[in-house]
N, C-alpha and C. Protein backbone atom coordinates (compact mmCIF):
# COMPACT_ATOMS: atom_id res chain seq x y z
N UNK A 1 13.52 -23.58 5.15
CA UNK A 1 13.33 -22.87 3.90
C UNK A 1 12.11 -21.95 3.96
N UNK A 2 10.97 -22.34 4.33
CA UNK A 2 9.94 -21.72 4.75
C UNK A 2 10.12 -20.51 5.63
N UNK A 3 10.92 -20.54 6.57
CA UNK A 3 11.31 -19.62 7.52
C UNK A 3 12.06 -18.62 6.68
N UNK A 4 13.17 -18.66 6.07
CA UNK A 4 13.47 -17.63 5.00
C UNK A 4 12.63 -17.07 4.11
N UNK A 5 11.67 -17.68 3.42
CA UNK A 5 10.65 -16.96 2.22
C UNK A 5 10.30 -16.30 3.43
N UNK A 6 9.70 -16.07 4.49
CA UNK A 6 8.49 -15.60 5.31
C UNK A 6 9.24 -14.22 5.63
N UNK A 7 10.80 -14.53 6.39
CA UNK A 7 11.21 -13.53 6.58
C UNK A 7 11.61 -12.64 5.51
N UNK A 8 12.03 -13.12 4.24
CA UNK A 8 12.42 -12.30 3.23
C UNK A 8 10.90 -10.90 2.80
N UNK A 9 9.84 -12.44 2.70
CA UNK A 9 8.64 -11.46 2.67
C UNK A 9 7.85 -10.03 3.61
N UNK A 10 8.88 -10.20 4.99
CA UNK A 10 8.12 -9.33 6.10
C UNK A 10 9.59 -8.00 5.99
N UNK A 11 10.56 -8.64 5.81
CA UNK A 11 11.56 -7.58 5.12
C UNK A 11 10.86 -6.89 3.94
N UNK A 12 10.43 -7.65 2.99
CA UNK A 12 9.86 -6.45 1.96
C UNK A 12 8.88 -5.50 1.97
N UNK A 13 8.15 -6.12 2.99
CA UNK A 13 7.00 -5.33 3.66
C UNK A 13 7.50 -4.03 4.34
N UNK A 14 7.81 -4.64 5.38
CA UNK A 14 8.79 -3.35 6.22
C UNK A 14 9.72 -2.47 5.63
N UNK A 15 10.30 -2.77 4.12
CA UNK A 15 11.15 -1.74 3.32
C UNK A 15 9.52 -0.70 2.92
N UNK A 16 8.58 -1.52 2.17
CA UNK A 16 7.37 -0.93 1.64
C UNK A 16 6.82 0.41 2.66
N UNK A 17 6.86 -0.30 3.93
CA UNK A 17 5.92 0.90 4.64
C UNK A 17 6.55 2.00 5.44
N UNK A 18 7.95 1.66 5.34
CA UNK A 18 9.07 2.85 5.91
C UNK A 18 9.39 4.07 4.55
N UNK A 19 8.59 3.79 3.48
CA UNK A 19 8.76 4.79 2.62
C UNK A 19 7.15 5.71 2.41
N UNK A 20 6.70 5.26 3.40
CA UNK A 20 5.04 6.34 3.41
C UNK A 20 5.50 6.99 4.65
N UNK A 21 4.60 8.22 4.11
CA UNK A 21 4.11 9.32 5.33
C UNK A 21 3.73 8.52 6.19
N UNK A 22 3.70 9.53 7.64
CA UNK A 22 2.31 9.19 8.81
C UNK A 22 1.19 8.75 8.30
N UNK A 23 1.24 9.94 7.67
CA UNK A 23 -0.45 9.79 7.22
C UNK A 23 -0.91 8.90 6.52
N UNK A 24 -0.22 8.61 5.82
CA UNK A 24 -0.40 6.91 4.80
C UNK A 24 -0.39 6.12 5.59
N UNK A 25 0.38 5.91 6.65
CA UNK A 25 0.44 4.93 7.51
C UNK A 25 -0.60 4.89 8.30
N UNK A 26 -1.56 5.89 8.94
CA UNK A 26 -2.52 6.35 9.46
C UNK A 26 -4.02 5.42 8.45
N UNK A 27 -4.12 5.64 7.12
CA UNK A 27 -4.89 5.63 6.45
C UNK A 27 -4.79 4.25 5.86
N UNK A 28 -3.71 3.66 5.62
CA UNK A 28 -3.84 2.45 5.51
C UNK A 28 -4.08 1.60 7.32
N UNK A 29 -3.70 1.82 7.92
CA UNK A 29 -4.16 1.03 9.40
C UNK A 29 -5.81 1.31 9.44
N UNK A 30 -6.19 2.27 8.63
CA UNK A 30 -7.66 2.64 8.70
C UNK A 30 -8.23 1.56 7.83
N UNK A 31 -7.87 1.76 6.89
CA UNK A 31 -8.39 0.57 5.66
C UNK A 31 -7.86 -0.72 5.78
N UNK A 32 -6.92 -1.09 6.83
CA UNK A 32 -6.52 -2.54 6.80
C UNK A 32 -7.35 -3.01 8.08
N UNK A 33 -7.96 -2.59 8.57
CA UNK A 33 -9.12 -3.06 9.55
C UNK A 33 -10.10 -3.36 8.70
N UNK A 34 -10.32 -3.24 7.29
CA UNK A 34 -11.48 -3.58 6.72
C UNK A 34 -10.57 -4.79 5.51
N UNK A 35 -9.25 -4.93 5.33
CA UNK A 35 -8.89 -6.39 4.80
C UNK A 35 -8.17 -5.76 3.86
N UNK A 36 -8.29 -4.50 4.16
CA UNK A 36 -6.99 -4.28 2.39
C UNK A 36 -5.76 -3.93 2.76
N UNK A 37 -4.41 -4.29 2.13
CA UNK A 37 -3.23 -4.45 2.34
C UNK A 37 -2.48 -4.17 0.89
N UNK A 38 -1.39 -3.87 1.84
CA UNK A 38 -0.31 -2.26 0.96
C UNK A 38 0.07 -3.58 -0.05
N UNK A 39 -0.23 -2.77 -1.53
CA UNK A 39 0.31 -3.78 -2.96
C UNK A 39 1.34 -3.05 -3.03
N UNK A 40 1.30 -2.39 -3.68
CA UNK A 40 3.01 -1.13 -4.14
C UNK A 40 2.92 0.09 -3.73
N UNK A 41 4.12 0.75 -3.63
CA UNK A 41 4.01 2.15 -3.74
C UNK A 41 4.33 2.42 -5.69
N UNK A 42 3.57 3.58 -5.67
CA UNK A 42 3.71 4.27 -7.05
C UNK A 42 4.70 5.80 -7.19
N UNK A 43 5.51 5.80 -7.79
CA UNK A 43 6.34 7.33 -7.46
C UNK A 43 5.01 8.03 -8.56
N UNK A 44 4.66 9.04 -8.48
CA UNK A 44 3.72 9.83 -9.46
C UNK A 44 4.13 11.01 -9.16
N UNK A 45 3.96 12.09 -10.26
CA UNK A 45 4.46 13.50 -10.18
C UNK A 45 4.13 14.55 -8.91
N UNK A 46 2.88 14.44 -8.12
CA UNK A 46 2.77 14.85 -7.37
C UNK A 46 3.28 13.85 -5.71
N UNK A 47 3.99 13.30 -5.72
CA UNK A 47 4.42 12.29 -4.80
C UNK A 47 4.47 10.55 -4.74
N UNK A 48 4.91 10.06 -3.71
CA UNK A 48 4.22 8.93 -3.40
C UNK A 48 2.86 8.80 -3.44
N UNK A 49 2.33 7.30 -4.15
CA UNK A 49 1.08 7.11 -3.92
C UNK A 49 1.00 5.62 -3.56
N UNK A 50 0.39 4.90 -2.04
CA UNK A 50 0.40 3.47 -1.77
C UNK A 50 -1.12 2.79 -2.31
N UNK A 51 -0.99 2.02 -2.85
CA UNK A 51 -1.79 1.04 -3.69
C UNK A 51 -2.01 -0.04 -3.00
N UNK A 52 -3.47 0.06 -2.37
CA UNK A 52 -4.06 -0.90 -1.26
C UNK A 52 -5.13 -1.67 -2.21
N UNK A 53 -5.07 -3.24 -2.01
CA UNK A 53 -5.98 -4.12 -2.28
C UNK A 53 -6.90 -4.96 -1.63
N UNK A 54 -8.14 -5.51 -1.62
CA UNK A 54 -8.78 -6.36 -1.47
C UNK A 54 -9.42 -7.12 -2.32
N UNK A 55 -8.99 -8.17 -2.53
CA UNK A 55 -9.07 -8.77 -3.32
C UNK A 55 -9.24 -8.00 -5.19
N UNK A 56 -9.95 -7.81 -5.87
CA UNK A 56 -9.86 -7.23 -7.42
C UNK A 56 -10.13 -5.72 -6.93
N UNK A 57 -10.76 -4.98 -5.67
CA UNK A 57 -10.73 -3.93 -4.99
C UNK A 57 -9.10 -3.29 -4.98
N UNK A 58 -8.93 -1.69 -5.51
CA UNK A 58 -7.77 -1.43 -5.07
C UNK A 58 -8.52 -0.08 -4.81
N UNK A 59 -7.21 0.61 -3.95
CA UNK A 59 -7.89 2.19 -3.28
C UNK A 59 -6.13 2.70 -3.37
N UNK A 60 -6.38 3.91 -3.45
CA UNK A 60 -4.97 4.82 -3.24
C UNK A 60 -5.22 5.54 -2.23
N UNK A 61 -3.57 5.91 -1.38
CA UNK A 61 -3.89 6.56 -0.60
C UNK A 61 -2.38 7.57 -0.80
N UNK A 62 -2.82 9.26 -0.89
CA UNK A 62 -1.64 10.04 -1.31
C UNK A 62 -0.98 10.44 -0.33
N UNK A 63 0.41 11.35 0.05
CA UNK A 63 1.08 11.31 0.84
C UNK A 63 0.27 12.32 2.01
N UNK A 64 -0.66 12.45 1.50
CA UNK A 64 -1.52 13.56 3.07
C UNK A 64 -2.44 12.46 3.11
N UNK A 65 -2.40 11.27 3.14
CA UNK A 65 -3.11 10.38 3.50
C UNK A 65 -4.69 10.05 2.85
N UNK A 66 -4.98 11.36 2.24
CA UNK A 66 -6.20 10.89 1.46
C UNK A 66 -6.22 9.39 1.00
N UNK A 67 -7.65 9.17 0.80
CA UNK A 67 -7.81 7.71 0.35
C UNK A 67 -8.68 8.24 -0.52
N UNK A 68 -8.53 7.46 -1.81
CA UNK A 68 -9.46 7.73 -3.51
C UNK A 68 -9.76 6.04 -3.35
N UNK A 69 -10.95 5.76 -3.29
CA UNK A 69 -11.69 4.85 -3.39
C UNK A 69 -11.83 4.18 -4.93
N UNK A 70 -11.65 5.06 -6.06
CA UNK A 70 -12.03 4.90 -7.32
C UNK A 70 -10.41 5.74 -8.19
N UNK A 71 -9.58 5.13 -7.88
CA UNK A 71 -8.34 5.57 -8.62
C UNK A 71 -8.24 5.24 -10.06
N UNK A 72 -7.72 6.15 -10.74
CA UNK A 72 -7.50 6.32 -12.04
C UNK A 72 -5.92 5.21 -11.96
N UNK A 73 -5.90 4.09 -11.68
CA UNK A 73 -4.72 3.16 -12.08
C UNK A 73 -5.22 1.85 -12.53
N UNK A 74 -4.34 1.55 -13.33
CA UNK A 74 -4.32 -0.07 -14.25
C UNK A 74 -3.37 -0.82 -13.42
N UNK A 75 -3.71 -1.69 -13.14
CA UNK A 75 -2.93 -3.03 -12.58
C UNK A 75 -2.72 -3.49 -13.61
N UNK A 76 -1.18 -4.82 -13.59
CA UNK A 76 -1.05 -5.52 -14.60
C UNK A 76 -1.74 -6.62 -14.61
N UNK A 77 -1.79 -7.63 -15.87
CA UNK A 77 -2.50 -9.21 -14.85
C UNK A 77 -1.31 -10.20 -14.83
């Protein structure tokens, strides 16, 4: 049973990060050397945007890979 949640979970992952740019992908491997890991993608008017956390820390990173340290988004609780 364990073996299914795990794989279901690395399937959702792998759907998550086949929908970013390079460059997102680039920029999060940058920031996941320091512990933060892809929460959602966001569709927003000017593109994709991936929503990286560490712990109550979140950072965005847009489809040219920029990273905004201080994003204008609300998490739910």
């Amino acid at each position: 049973m364990k073996e299914d949640k795990r794989q279901n979970i690395e399937l959702k992952i792998q759907e998550l990060l086949n929908e970013l740019t390079l460059a997102q992908k680039l920029s999060l491997n940058d920031v996941g050397q320091f512990g933060y890991q892809l929460a959602f993608i966001r569709n927003m008017p000017e593109g994709k945007t991936a929503v990286v956390r560490l712990d109550q820390s979140i950072i965005s990173i847009d489809e040219e890979g920029e990273v905004d340290h201080n994003p204008n988004i609300k998490l739910r609780d």
